[in-house]
Protein backbone atom coordinates (compact mmCIF):
# COMPACT_ATOMS: atom_id res chain seq x y z
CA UNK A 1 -8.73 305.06 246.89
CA UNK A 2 -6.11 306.30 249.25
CA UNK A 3 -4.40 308.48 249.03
CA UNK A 4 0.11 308.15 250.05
CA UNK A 5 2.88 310.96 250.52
CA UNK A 6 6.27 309.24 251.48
CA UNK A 7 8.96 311.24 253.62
CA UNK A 8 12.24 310.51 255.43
CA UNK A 9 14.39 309.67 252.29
CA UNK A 10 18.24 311.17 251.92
CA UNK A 11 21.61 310.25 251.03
CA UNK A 12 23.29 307.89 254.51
CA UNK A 13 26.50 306.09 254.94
CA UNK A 14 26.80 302.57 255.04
CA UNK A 15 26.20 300.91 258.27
CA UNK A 16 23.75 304.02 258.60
CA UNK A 17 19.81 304.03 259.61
CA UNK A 18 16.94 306.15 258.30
CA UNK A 19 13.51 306.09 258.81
CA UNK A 20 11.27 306.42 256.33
CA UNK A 21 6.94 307.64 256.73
CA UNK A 22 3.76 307.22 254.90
CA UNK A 23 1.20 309.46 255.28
CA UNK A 24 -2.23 308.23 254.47
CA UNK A 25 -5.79 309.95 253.46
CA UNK A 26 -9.01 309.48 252.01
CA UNK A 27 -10.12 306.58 253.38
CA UNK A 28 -10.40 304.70 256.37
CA UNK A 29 -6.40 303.47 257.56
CA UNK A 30 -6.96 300.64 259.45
CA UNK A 31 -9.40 298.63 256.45
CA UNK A 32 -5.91 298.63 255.00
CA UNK A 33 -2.99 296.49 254.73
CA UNK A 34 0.34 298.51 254.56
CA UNK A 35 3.44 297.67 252.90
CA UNK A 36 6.69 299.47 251.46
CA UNK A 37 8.46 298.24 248.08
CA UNK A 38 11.64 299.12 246.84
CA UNK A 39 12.95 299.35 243.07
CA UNK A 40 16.33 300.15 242.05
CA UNK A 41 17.65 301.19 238.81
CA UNK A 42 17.36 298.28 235.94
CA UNK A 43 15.92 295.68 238.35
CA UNK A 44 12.14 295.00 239.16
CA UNK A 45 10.21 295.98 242.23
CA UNK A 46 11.35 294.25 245.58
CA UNK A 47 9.02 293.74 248.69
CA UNK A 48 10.41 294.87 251.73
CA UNK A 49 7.83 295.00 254.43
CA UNK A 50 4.62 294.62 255.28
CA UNK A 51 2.12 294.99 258.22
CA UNK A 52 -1.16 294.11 259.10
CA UNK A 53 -4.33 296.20 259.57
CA UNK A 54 -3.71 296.28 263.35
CA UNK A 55 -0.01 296.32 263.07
CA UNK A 56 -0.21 292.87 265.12
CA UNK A 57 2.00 291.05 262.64
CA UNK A 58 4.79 292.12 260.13
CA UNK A 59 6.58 290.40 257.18
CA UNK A 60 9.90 290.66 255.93
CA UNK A 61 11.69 289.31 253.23
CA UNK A 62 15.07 287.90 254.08
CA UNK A 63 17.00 290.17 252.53
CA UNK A 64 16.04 292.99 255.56
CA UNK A 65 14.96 290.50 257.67
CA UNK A 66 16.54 292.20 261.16
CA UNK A 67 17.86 295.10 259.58
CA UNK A 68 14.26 296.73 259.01
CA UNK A 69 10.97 297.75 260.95
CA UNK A 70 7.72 298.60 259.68
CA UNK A 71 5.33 299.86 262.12
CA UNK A 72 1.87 302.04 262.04
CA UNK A 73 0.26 304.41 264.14
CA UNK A 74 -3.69 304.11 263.62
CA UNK A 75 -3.95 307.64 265.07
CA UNK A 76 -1.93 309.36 262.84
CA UNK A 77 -2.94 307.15 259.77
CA UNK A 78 1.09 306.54 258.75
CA UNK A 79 3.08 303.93 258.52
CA UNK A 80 6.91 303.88 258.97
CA UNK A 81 9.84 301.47 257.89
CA UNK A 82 13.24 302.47 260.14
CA UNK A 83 16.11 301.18 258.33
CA UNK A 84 19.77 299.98 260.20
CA UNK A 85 22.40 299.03 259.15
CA UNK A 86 21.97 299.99 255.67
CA UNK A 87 24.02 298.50 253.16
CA UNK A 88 24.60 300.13 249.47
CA UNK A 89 22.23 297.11 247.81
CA UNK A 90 19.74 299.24 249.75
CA UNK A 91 19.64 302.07 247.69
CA UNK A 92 16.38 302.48 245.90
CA UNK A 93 13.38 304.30 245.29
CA UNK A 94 11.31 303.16 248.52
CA UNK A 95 7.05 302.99 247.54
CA UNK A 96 4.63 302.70 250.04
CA UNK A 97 1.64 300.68 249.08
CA UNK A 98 -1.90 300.06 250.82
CA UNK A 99 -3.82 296.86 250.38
CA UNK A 100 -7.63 296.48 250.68
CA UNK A 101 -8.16 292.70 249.52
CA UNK A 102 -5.65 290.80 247.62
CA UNK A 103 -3.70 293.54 245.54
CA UNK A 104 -1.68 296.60 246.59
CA UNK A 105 -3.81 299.13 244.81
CA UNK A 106 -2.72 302.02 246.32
CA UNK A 107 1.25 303.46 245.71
CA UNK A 108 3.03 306.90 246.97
CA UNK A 109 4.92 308.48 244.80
CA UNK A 110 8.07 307.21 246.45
CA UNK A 111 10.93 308.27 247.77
CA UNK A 112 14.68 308.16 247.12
CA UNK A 113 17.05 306.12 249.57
CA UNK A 114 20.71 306.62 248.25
CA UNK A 115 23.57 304.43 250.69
CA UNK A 116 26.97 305.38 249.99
CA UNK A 117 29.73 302.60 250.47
């Protein structure tokens, strides 16, 4: 199991950018997957990003397709997702999630994104 500490969420404007960070432990970073989720109140849990184990390829879905950037750093064993042009349908709690096979096993305890309109 690893283990996942989100940072970097806060309260932004619209049109506004934060970037938000994943610190991993426990196990070895780069036999992992990373992706970030999102959930806002009274709907389900929305994919937002993912990247692969070398951080060669990145998806998006097209709802922050161009807006959004995941990205790791090996080194550090985190993964970030900087956030333009934020728009209020943005606002969620924002999970990060590590993937060893098939299924995101792994969650942070997330953190809050609020954008103000």
């Amino acid at each position: 199991q690893v283990q996942l500490v989100e940072s970097g969420g806060g309260v932004v404007q619209a049109g506004g950018s934060l970037r938000l960070s994943c610190a991993a432990s426990g196990r070895t970073f780069t036999n992992y997957v990373m992706g970030w989720f999102r959930q806002a109140p009274g709907k389900e849990r929305e994919f937002v990003a993912s990247i692969s184990r070398s951080g060669g390829s990145t998806s998006y879905p097209d709802s922050v397709k161009g807006r959004f950037t995941i990205s790791r750093d090996n080194v550090k064993n985190t993964v970030y997702l900087q956030m333009n042009s934020l728009k209020p349908e943005d606002t969620a709690v924002y999970y990060c999630a590590a993937r060893l096979k098939s299924d995101y096993n792994d969650w942070g305890q997330g953190t809050q994104v609020t954008v103000s309109s």
